[in-house]
C-alpha atoms as a PDB file:
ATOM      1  CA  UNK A   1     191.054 130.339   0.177  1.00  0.00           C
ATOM      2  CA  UNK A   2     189.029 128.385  -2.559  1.00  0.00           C
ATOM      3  CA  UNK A   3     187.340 131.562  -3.543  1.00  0.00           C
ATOM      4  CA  UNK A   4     190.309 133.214  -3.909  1.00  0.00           C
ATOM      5  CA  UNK A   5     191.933 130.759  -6.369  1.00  0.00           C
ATOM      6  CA  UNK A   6     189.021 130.691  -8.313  1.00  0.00           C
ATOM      7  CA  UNK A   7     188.892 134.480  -8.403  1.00  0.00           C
ATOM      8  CA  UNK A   8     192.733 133.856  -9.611  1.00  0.00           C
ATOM      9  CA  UNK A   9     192.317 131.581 -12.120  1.00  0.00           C
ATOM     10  CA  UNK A  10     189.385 133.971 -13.438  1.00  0.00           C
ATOM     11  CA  UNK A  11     192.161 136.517 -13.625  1.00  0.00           C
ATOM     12  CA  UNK A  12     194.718 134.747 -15.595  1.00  0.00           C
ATOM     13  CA  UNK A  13     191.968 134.164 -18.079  1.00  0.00           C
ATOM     14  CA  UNK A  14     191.540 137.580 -18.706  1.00  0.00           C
ATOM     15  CA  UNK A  15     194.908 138.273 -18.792  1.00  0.00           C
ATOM     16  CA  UNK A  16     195.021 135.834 -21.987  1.00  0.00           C
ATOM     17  CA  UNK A  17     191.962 137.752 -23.285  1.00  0.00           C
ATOM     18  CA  UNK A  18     193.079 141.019 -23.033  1.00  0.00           C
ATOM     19  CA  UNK A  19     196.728 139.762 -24.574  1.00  0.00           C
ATOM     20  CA  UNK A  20     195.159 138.608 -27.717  1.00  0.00           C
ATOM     21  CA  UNK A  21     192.353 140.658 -29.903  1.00  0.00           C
ATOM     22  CA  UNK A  22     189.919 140.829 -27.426  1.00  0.00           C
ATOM     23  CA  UNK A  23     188.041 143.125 -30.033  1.00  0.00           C
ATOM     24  CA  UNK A  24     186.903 139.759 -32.114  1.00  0.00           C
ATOM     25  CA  UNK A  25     186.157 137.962 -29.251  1.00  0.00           C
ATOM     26  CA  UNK A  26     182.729 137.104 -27.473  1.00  0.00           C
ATOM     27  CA  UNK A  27     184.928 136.872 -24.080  1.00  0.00           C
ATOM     28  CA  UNK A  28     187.577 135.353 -22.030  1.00  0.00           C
ATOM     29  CA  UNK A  29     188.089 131.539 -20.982  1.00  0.00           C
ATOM     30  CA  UNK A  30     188.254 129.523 -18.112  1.00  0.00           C
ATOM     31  CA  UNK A  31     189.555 126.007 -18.222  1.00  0.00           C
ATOM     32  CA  UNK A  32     188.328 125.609 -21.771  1.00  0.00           C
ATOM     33  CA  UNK A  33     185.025 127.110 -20.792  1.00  0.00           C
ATOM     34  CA  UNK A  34     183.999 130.598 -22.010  1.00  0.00           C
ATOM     35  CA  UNK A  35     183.240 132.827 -19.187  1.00  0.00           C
ATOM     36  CA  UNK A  36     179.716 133.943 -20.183  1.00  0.00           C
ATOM     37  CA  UNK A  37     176.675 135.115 -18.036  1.00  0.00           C
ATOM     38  CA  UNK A  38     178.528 138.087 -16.494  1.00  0.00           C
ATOM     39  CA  UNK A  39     177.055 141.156 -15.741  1.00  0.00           C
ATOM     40  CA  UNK A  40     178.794 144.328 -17.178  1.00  0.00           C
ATOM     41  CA  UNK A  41     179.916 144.838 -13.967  1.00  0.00           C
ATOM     42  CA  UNK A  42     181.554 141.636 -12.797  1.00  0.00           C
ATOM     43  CA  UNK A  43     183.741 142.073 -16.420  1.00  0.00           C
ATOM     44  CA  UNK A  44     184.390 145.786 -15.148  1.00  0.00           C
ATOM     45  CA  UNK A  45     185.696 144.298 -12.167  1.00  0.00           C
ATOM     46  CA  UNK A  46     187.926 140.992 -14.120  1.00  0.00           C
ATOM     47  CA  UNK A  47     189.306 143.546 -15.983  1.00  0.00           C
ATOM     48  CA  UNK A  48     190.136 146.422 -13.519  1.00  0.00           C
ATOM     49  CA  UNK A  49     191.450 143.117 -11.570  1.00  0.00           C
ATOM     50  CA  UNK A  50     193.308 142.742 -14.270  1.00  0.00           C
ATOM     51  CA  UNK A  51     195.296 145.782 -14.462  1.00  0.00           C
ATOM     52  CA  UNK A  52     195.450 145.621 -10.746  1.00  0.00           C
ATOM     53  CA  UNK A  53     197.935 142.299 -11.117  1.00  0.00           C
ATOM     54  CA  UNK A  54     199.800 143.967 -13.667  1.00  0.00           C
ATOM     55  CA  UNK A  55     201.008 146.979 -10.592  1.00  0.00           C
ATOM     56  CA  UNK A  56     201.508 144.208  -7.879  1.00  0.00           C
ATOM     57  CA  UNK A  57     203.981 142.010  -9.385  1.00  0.00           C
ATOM     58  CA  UNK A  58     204.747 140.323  -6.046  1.00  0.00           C
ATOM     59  CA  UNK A  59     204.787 136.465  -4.802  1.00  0.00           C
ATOM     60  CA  UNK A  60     201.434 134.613  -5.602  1.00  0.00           C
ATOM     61  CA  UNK A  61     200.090 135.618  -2.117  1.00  0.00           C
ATOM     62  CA  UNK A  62     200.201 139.122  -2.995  1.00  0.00           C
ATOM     63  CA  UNK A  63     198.686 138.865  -6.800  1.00  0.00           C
ATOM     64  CA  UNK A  64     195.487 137.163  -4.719  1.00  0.00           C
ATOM     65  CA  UNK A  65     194.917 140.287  -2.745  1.00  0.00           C
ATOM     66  CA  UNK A  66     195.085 142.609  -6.188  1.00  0.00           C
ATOM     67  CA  UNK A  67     192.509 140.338  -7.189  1.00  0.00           C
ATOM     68  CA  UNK A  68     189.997 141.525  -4.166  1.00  0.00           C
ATOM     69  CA  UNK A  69     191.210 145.137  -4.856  1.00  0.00           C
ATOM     70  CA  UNK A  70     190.344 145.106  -8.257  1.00  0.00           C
ATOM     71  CA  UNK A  71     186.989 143.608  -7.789  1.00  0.00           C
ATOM     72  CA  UNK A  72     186.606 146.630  -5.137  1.00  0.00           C
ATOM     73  CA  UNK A  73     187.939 149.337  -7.389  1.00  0.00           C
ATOM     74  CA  UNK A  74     185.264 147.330 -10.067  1.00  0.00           C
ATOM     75  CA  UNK A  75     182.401 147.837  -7.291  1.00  0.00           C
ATOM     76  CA  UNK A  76     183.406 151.559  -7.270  1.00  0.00           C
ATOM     77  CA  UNK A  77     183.912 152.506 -10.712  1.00  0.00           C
ATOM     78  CA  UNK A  78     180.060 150.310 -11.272  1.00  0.00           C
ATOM     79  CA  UNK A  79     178.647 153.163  -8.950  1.00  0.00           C
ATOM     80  CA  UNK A  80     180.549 155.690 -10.585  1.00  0.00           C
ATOM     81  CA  UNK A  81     178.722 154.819 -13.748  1.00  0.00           C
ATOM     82  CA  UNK A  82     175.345 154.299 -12.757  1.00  0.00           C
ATOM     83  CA  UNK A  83     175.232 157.781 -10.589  1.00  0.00           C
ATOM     84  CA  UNK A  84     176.284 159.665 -13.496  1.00  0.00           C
ATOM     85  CA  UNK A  85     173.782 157.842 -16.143  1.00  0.00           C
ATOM     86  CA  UNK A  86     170.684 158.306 -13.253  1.00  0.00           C
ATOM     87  CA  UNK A  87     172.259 162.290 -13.167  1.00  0.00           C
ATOM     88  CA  UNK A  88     171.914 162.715 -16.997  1.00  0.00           C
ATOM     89  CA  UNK A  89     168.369 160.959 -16.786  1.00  0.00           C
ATOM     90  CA  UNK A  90     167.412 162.910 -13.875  1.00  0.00           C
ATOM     91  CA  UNK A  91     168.541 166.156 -15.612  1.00  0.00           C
ATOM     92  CA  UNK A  92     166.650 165.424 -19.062  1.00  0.00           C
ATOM     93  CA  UNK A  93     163.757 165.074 -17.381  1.00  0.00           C
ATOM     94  CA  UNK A  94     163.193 167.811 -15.359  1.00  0.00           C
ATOM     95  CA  UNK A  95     164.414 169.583 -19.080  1.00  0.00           C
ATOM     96  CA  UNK A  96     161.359 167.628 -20.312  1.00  0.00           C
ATOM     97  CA  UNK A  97     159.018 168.142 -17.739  1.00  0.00           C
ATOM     98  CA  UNK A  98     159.507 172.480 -17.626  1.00  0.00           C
ATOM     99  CA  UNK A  99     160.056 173.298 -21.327  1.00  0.00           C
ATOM    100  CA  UNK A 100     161.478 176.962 -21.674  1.00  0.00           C
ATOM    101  CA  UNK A 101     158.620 179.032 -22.616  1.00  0.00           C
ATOM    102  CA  UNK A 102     158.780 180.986 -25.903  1.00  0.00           C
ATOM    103  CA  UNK A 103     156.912 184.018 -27.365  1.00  0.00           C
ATOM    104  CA  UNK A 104     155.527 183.534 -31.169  1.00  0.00           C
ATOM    105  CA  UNK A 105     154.784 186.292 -32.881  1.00  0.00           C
ATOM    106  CA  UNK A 106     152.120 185.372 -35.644  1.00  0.00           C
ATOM    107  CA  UNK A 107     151.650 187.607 -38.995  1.00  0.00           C
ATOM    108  CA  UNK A 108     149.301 186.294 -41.469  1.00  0.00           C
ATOM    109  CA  UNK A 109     148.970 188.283 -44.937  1.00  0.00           C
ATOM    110  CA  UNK A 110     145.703 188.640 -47.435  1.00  0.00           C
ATOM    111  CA  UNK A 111     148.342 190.697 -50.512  1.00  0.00           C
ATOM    112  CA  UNK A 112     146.073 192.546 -53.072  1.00  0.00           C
ATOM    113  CA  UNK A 113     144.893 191.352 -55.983  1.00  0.00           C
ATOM    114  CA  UNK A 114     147.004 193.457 -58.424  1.00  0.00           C
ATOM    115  CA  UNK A 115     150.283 192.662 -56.226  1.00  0.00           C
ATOM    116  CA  UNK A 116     152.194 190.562 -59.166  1.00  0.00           C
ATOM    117  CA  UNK A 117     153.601 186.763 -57.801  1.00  0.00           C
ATOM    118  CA  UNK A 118     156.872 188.643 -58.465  1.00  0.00           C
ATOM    119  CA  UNK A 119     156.446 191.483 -55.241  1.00  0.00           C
ATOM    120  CA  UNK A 120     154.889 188.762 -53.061  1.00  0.00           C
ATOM    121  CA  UNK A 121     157.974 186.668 -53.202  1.00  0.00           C
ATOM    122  CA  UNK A 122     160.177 189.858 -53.039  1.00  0.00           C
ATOM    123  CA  UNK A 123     157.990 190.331 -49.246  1.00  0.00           C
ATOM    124  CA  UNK A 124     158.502 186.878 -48.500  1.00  0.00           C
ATOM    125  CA  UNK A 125     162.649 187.208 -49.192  1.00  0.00           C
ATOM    126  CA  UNK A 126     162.758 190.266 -46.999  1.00  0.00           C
ATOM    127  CA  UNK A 127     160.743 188.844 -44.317  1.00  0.00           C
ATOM    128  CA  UNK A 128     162.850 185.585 -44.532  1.00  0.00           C
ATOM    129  CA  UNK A 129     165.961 187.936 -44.583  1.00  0.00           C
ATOM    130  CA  UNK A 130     165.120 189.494 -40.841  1.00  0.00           C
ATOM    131  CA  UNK A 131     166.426 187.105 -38.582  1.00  0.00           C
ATOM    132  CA  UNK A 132     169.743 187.193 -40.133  1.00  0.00           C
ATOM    133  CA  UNK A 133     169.363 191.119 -39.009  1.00  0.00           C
ATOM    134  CA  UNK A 134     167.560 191.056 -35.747  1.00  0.00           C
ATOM    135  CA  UNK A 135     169.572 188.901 -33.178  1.00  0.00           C
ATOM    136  CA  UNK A 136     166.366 188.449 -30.630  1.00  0.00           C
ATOM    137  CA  UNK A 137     164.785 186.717 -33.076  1.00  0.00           C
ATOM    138  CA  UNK A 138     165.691 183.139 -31.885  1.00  0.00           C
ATOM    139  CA  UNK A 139     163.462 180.916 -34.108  1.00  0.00           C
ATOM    140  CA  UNK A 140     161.612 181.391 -37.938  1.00  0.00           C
ATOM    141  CA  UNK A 141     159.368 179.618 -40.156  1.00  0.00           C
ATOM    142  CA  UNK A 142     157.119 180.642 -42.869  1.00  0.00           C
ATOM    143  CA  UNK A 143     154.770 179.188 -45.058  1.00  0.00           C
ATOM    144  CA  UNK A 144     151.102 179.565 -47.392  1.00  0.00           C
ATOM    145  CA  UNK A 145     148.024 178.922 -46.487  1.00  0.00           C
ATOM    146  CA  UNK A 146     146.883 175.023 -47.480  1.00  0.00           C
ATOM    147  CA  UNK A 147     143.679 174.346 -45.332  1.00  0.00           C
ATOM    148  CA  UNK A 148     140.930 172.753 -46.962  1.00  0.00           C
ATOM    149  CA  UNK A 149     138.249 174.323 -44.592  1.00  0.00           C
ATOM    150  CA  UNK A 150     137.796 177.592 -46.736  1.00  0.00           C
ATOM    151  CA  UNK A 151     138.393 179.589 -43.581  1.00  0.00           C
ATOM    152  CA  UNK A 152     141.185 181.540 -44.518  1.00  0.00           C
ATOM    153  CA  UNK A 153     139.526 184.710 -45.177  1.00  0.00           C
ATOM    154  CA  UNK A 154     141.606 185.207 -48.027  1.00  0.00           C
ATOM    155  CA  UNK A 155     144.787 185.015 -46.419  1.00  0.00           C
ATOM    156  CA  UNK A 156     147.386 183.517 -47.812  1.00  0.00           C
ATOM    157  CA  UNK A 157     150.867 183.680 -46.330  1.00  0.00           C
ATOM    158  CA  UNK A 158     151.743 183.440 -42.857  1.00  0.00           C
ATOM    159  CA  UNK A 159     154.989 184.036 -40.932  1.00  0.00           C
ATOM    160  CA  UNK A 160     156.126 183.016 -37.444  1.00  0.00           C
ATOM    161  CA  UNK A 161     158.816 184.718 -35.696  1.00  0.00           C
ATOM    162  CA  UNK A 162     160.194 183.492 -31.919  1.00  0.00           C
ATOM    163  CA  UNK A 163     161.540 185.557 -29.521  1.00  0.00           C
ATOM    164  CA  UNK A 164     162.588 184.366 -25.665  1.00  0.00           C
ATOM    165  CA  UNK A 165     160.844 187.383 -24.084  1.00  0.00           C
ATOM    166  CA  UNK A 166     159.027 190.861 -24.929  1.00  0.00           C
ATOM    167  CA  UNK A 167     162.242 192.709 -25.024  1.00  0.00           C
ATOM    168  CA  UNK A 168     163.638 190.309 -27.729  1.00  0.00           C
ATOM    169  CA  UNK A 169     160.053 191.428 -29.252  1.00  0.00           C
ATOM    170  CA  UNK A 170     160.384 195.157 -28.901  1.00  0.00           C
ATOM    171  CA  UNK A 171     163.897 195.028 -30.546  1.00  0.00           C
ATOM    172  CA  UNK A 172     162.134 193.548 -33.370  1.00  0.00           C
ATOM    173  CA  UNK A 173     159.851 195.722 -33.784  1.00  0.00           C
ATOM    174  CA  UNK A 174     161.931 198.960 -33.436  1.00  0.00           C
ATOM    175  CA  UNK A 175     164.925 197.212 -35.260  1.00  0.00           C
ATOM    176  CA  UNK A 176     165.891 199.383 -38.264  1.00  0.00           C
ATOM    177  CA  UNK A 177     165.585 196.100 -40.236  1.00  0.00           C
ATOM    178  CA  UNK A 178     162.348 195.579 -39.868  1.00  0.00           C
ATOM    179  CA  UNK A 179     161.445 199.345 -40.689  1.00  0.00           C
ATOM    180  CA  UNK A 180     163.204 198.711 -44.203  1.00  0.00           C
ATOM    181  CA  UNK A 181     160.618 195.323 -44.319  1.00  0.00           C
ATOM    182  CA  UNK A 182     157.881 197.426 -43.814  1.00  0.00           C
ATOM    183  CA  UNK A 183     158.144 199.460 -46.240  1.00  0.00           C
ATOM    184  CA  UNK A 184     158.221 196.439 -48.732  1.00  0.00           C
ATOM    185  CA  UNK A 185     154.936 194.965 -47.973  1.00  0.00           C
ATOM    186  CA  UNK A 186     153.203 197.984 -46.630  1.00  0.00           C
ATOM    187  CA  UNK A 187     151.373 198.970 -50.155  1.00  0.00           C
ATOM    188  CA  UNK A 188     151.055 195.255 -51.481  1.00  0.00           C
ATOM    189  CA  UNK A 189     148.717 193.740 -48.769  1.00  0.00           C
ATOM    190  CA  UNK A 190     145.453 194.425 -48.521  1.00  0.00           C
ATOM    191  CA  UNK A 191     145.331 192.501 -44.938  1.00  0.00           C
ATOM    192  CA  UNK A 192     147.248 191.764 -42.265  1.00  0.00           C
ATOM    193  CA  UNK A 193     146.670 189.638 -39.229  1.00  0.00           C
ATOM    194  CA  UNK A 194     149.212 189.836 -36.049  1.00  0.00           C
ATOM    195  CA  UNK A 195     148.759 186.986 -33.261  1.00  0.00           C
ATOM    196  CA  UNK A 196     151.314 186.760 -30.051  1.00  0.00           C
ATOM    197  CA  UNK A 197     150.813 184.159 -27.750  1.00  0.00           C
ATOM    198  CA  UNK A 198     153.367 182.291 -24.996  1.00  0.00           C
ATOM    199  CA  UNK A 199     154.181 178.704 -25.489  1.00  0.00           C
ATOM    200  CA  UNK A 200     152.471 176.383 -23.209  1.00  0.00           C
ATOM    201  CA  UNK A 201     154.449 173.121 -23.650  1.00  0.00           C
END
């Protein structure tokens, strides 16, 4: 019986906290005492305790056993919470853990020496322009060739194009689009380098 006036009195201080701007306040009192120390889940149950007093508006007897059923209905809504949060963890990482595999198509470009900077950027722009044409093409980047190794053979520009699978590649490569591209850069480079490979993680 002790325990449950206690539980009570806990009760009627959070009904004064949750009457006044609870928002500004580091939590409810008890007796002049601030009610500090409690776990998320004990204040999930005060206050679900709380709204539980607030249905039974019976004699005094009564408004004791809300108290116990809003601690309960606390307990459950606690395991609620944590199942779903351990759920979403679980999920992201197994999502971690078996990344979807891509394939990158690689095209590196030596252009020839009389090819103007003018017609090199008008390649790069209709490259660039592709996957706004092509819908397997799922992923794009391009860039120039800034190694300090001297490796490069003379190649200078390279592009990367992502598809999910070799279908999304064979569209690609008998898309109309990318007929119309060829045509572009076929008389201005002097080399050309192509490179698939499947993502590994």
């Amino acid at each position: 019986m002790e325990n449950q006036q206690q539980n009570y009195e806990r009760i009627q201080a959070v009904n004064s906290f949750v009457a006044t701007d609870a928002s500004h306040s580091p939590g409810p009192e008890l007796n002049g005492r601030r009610l500090v120390g409690y776990s998320w889940c004990q204040y999930l149950g005060l206050f679900t305790s709380h709204f539980a007093t607030k249905v039974f508006t019976m004699p005094h007897v009564t408004r004791v056993n809300s108290v116990n059923l809003g601690w309960g209905l606390g307990a459950i809504l606690s395991t609620l919470m944590i199942a779903g949060i351990m759920s979403q963890t679980s999920a992201a990482d197994k999502a971690g853990t078996k990344p979807e595999k891509l394939l990158r198509h690689v095209v590196l470009y030596k252009f020839k020496s009389e090819a103007t900077p003018a017609q090199i950027q008008e390649v790069v722009d209709a490259f660039s322009a592709l996957p706004s044409k092509i819908n397997s093409i799922v992923g794009f980047e391009r860039g120039t060739n800034v190694s300090e190794e001297n490796k490069s053979e003379g190649l200078t520009h390279c592009f990367v194009v992502t598809f999910r699978d070799t279908a999304g590649r064979a569209t690609y490569l008998k898309h109309p689009a990318h007929d119309e591209y060829v045509k572009v850069v076929k008389d201005r480079r002097e080399k050309v380098v192509v490179f698939d490979y499947w993502t590994e993680g």
